[in-house]
PDB file of N, CA and C in Angstrom:
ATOM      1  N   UNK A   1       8.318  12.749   2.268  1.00  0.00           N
ATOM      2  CA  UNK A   1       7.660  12.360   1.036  1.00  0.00           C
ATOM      3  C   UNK A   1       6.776  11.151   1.323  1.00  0.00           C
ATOM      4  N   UNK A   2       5.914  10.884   0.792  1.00  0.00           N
ATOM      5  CA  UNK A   2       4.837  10.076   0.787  1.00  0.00           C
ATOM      6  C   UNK A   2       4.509   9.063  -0.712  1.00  0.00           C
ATOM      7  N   UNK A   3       4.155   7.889  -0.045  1.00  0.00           N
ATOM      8  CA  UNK A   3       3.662   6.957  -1.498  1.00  0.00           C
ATOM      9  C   UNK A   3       2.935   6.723  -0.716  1.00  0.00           C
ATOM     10  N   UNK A   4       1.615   5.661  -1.779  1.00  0.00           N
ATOM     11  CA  UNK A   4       0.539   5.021  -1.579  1.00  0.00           C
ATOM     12  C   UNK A   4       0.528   3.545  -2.019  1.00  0.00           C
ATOM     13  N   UNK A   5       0.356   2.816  -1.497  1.00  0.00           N
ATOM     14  CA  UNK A   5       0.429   1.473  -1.989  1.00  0.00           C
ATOM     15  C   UNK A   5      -1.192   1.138  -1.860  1.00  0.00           C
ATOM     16  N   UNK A   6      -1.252   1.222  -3.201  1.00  0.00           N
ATOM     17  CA  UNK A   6      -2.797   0.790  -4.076  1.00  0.00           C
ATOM     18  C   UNK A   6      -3.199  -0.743  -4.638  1.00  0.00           C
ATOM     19  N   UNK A   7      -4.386  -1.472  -4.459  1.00  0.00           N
ATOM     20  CA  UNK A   7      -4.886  -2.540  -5.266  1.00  0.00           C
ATOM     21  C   UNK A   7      -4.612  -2.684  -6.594  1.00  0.00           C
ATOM     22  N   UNK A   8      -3.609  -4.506  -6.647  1.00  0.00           N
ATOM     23  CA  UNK A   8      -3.618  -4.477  -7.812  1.00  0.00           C
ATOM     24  C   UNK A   8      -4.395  -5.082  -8.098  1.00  0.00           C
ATOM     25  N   UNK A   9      -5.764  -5.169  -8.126  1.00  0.00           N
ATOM     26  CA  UNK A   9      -6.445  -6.172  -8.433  1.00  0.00           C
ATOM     27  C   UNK A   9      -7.979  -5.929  -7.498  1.00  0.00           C
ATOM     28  N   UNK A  10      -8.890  -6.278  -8.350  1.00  0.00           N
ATOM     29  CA  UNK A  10     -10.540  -5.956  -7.274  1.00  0.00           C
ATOM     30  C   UNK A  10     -10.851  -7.227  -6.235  1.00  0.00           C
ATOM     31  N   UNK A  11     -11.112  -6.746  -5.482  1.00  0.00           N
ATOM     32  CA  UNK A  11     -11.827  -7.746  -4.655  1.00  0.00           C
ATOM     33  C   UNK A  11     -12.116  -7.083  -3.298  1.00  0.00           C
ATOM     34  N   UNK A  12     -12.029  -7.958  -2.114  1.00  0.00           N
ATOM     35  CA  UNK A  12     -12.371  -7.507  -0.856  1.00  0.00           C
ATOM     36  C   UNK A  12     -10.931  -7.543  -0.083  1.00  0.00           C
ATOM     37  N   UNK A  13     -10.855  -6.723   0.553  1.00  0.00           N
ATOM     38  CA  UNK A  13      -9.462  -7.004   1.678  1.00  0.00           C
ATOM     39  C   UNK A  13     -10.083  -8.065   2.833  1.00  0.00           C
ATOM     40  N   UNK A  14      -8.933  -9.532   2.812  1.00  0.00           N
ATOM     41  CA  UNK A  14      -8.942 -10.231   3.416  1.00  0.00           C
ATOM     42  C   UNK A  14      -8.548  -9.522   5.053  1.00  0.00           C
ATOM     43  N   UNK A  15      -7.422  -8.901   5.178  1.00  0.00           N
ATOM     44  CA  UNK A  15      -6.877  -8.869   5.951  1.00  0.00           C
ATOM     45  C   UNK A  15      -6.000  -7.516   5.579  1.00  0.00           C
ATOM     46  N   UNK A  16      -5.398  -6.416   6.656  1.00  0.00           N
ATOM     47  CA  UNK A  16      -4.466  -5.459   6.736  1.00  0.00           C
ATOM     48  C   UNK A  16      -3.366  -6.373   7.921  1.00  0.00           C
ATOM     49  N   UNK A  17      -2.130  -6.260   7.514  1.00  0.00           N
ATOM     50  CA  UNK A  17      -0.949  -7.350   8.174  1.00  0.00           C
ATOM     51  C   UNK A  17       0.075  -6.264   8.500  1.00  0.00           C
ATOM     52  N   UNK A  18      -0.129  -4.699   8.302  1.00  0.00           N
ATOM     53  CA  UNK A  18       0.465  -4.170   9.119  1.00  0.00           C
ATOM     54  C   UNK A  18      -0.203  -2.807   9.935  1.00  0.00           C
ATOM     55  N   UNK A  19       0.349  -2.265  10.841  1.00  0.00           N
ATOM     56  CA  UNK A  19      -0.076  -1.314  11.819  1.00  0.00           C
ATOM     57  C   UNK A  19       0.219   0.105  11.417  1.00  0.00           C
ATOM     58  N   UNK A  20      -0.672   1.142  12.122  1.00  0.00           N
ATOM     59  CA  UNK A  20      -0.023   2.472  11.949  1.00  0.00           C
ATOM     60  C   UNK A  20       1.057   2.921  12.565  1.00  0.00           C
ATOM     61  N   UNK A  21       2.160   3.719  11.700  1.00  0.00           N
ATOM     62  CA  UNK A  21       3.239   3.661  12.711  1.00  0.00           C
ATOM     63  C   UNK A  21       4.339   2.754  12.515  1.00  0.00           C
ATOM     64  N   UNK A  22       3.824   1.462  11.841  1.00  0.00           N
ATOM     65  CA  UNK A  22       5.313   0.506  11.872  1.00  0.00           C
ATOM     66  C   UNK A  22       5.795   0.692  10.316  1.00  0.00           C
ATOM     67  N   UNK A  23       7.049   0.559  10.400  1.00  0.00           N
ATOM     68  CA  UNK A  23       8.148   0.305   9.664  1.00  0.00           C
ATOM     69  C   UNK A  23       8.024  -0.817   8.430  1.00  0.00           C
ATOM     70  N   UNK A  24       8.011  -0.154   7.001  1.00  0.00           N
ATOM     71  CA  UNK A  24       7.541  -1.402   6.245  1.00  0.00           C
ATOM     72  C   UNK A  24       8.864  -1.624   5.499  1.00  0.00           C
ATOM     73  N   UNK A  25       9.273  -2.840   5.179  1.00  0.00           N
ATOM     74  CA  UNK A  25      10.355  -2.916   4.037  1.00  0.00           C
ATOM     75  C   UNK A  25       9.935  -2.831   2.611  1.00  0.00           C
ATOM     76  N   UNK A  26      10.782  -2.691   1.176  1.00  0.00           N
ATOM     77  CA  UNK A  26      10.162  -3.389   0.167  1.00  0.00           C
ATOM     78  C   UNK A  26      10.054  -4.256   0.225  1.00  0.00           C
ATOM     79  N   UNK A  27       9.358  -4.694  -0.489  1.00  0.00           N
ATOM     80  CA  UNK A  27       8.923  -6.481  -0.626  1.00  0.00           C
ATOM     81  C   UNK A  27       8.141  -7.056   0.476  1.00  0.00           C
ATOM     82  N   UNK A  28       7.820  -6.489   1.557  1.00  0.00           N
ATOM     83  CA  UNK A  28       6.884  -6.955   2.758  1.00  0.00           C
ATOM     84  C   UNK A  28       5.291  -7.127   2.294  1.00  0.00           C
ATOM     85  N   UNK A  29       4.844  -8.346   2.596  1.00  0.00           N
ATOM     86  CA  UNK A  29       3.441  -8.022   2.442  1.00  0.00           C
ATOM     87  C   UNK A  29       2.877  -6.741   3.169  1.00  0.00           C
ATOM     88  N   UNK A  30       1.838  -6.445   3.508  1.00  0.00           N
ATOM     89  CA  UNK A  30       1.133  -5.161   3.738  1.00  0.00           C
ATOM     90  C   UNK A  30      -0.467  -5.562   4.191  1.00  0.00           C
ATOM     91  N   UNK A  31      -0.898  -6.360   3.194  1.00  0.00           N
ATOM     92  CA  UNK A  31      -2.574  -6.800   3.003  1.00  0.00           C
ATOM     93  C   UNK A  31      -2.479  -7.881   2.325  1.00  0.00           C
ATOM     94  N   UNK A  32      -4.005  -8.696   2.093  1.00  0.00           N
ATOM     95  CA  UNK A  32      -4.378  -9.415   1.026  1.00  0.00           C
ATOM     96  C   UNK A  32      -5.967  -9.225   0.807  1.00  0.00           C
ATOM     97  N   UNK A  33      -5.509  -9.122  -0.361  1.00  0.00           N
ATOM     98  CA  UNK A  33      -7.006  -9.044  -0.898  1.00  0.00           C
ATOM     99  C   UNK A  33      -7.505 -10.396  -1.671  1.00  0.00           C
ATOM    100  N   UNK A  34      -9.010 -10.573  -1.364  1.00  0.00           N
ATOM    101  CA  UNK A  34      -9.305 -12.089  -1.677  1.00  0.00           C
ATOM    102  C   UNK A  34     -10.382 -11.728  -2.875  1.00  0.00           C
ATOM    103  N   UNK A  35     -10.022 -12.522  -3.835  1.00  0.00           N
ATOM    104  CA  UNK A  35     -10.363 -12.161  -5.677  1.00  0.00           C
ATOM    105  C   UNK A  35     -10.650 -13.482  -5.584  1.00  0.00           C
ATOM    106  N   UNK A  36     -12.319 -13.849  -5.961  1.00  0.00           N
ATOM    107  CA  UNK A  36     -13.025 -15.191  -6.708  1.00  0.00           C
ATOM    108  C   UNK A  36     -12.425 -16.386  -5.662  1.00  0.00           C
ATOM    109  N   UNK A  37     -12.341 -16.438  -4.312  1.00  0.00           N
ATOM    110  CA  UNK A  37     -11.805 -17.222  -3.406  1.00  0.00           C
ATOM    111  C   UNK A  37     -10.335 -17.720  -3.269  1.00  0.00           C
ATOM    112  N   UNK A  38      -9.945 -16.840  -4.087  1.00  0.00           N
ATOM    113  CA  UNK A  38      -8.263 -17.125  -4.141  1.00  0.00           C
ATOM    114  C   UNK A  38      -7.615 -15.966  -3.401  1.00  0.00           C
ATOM    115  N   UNK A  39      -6.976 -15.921  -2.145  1.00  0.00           N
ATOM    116  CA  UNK A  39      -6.324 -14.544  -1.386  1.00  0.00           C
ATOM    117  C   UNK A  39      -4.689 -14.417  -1.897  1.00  0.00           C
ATOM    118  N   UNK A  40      -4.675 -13.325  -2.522  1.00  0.00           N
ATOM    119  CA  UNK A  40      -3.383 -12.503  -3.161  1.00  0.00           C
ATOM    120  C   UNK A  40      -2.887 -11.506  -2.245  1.00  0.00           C
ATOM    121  N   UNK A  41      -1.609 -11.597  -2.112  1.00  0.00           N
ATOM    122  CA  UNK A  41      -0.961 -10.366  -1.349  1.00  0.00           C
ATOM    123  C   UNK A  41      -0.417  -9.208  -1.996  1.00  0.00           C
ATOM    124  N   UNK A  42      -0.858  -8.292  -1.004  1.00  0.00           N
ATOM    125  CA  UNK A  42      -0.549  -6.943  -1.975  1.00  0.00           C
ATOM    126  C   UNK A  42       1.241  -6.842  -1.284  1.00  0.00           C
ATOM    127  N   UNK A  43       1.843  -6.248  -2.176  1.00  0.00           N
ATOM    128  CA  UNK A  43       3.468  -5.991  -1.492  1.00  0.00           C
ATOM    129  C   UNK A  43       3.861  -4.847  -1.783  1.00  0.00           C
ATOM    130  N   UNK A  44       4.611  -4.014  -0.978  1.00  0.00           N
ATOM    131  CA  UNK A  44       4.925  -3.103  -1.017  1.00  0.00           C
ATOM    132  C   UNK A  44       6.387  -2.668  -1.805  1.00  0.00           C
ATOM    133  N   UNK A  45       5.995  -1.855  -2.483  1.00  0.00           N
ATOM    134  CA  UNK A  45       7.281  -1.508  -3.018  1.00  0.00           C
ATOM    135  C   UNK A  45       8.292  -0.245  -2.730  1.00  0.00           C
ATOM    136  N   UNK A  46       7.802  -0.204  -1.289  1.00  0.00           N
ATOM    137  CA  UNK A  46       8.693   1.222  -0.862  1.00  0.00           C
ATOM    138  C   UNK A  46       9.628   0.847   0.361  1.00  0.00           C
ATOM    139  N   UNK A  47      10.218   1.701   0.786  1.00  0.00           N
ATOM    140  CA  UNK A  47      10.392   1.749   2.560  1.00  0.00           C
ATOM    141  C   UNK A  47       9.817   2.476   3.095  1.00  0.00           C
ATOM    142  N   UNK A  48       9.283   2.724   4.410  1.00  0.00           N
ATOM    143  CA  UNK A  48       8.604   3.380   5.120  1.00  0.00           C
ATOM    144  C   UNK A  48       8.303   2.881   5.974  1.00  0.00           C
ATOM    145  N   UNK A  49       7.238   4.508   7.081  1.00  0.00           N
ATOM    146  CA  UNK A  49       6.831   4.477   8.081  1.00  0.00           C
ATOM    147  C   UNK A  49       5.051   4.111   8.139  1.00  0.00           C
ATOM    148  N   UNK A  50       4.311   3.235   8.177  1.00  0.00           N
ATOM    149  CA  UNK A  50       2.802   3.345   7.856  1.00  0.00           C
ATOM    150  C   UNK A  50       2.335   4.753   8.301  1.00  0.00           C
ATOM    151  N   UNK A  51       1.569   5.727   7.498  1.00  0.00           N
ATOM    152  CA  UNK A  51       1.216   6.903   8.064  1.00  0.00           C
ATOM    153  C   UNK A  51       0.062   6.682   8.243  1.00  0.00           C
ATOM    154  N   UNK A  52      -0.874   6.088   7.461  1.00  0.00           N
ATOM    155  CA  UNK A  52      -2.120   5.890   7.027  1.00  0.00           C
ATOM    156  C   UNK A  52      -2.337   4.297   6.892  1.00  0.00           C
ATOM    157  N   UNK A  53      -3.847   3.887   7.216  1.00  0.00           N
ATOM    158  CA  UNK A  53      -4.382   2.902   6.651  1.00  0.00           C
ATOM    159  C   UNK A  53      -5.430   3.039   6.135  1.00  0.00           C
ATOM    160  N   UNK A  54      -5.624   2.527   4.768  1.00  0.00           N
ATOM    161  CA  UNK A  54      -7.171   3.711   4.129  1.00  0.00           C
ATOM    162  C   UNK A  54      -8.209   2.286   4.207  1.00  0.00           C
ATOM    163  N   UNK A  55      -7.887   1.245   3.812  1.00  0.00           N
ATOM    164  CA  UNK A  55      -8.580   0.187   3.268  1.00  0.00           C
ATOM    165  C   UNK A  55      -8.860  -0.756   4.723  1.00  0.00           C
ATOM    166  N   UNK A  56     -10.303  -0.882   5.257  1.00  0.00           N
ATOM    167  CA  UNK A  56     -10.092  -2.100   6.347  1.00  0.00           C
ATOM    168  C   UNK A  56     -10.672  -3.287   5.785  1.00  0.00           C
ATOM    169  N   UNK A  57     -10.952  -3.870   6.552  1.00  0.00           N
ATOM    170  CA  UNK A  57     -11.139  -5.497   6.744  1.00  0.00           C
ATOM    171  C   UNK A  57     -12.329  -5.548   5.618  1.00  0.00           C
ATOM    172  N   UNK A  58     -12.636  -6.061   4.538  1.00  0.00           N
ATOM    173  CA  UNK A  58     -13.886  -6.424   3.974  1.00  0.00           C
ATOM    174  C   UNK A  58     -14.501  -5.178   3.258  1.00  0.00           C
ATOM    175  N   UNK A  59     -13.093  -4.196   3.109  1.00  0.00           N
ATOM    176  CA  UNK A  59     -13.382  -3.129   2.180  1.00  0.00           C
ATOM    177  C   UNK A  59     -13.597  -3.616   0.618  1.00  0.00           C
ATOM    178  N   UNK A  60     -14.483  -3.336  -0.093  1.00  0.00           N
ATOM    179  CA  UNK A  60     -14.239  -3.607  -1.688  1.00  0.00           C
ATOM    180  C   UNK A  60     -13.402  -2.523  -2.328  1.00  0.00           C
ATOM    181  N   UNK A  61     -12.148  -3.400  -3.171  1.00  0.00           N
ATOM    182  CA  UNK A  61     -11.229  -2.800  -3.744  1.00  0.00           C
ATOM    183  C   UNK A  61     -11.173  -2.768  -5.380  1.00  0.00           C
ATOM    184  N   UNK A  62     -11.192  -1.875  -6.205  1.00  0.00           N
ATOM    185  CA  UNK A  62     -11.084  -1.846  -7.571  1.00  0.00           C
ATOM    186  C   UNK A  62      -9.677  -1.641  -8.009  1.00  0.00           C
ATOM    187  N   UNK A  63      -8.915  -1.867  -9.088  1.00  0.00           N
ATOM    188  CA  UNK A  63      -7.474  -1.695  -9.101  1.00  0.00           C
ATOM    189  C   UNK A  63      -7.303   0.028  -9.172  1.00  0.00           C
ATOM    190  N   UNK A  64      -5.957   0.207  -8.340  1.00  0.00           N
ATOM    191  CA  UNK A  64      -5.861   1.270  -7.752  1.00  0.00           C
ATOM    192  C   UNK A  64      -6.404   1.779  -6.844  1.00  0.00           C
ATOM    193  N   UNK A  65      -7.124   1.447  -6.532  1.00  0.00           N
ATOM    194  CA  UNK A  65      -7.789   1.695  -5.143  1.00  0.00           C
ATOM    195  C   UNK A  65      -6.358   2.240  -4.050  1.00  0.00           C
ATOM    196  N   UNK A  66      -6.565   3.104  -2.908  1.00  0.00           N
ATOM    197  CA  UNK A  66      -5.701   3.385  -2.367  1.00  0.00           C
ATOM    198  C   UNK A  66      -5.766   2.621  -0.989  1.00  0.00           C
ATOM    199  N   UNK A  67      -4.703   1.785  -0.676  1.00  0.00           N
ATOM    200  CA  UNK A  67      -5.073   0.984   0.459  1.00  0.00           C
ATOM    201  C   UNK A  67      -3.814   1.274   1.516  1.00  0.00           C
ATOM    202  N   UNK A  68      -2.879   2.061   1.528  1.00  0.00           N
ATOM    203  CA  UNK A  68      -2.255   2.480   2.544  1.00  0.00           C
ATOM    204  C   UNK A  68      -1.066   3.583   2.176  1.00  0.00           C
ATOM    205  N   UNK A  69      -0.707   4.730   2.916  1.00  0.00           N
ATOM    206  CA  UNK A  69      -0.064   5.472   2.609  1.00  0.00           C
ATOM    207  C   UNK A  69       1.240   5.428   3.690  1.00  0.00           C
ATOM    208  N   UNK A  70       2.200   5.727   3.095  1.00  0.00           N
ATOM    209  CA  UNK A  70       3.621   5.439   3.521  1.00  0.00           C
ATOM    210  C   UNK A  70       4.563   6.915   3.808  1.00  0.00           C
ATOM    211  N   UNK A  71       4.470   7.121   4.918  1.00  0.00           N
ATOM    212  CA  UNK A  71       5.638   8.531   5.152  1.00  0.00           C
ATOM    213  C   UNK A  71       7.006   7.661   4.400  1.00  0.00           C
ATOM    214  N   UNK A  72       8.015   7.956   3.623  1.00  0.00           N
ATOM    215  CA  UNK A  72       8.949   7.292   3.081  1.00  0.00           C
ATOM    216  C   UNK A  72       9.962   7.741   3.573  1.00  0.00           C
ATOM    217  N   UNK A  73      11.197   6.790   3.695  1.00  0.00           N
ATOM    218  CA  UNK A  73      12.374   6.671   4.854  1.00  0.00           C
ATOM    219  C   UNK A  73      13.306   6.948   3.423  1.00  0.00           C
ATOM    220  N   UNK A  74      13.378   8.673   4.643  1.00  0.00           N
ATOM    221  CA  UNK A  74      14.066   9.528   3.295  1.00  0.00           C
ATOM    222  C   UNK A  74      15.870   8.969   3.219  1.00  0.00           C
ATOM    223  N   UNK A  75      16.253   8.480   4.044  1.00  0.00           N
ATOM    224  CA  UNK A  75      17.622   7.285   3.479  1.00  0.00           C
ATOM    225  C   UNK A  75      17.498   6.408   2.191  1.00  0.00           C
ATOM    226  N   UNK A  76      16.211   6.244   2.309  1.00  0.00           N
ATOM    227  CA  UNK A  76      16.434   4.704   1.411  1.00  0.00           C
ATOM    228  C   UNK A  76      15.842   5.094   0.227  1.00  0.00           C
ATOM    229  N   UNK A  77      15.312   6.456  -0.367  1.00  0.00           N
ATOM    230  CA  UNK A  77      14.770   7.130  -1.370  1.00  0.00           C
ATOM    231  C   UNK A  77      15.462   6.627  -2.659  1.00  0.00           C
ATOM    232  N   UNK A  78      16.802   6.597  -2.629  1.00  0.00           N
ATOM    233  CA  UNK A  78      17.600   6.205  -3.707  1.00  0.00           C
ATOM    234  C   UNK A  78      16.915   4.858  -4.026  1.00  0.00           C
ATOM    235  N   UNK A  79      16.433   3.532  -3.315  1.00  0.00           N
ATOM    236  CA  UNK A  79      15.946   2.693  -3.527  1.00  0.00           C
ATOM    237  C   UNK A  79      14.774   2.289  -4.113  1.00  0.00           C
ATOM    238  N   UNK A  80      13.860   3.381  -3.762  1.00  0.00           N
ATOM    239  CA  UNK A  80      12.357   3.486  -4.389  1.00  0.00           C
ATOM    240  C   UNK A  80      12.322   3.181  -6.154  1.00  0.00           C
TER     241      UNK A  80
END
């Protein structure tokens, strides 16, 4: 199963802070996106494997925007 962890918020992605392939917790940052010179972190609210990275460096983001997709660590499903 798969989630997407999307922009809450418009701006530019400062930075992607994780890799394809690695292991995310909930609550881990993921990205930040930088809104009117203030940089906000996006956090993830799943467990997973990074499958995808959709959003790079200095992408413009609108809310919802899709900025990374998550193969989900079918153990911890109950947690989602």
């Amino acid at each position: 199963m798969e989630a997407t962890i999307n922009a809450h918020m418009p701006g530019l992605v400062a930075r992607v802070t994780v890799s394809e392939g690695e292991f995310v917790k909930k609550g881990q940052t993921v990205a930040v996106i930088n809104c009117m010179k203030t940089e906000l972190a996006v956090i993830s609210e799943y467990e997973g494997k990074v499958k995808q990275i959709v959003a790079k460096e200095w992408d413009e983001m609108d809310v919802g925007s899709s900025m990374i997709i998550l193969e989900l660590d079918e153990g911890k499903l109950g947690h989602v």
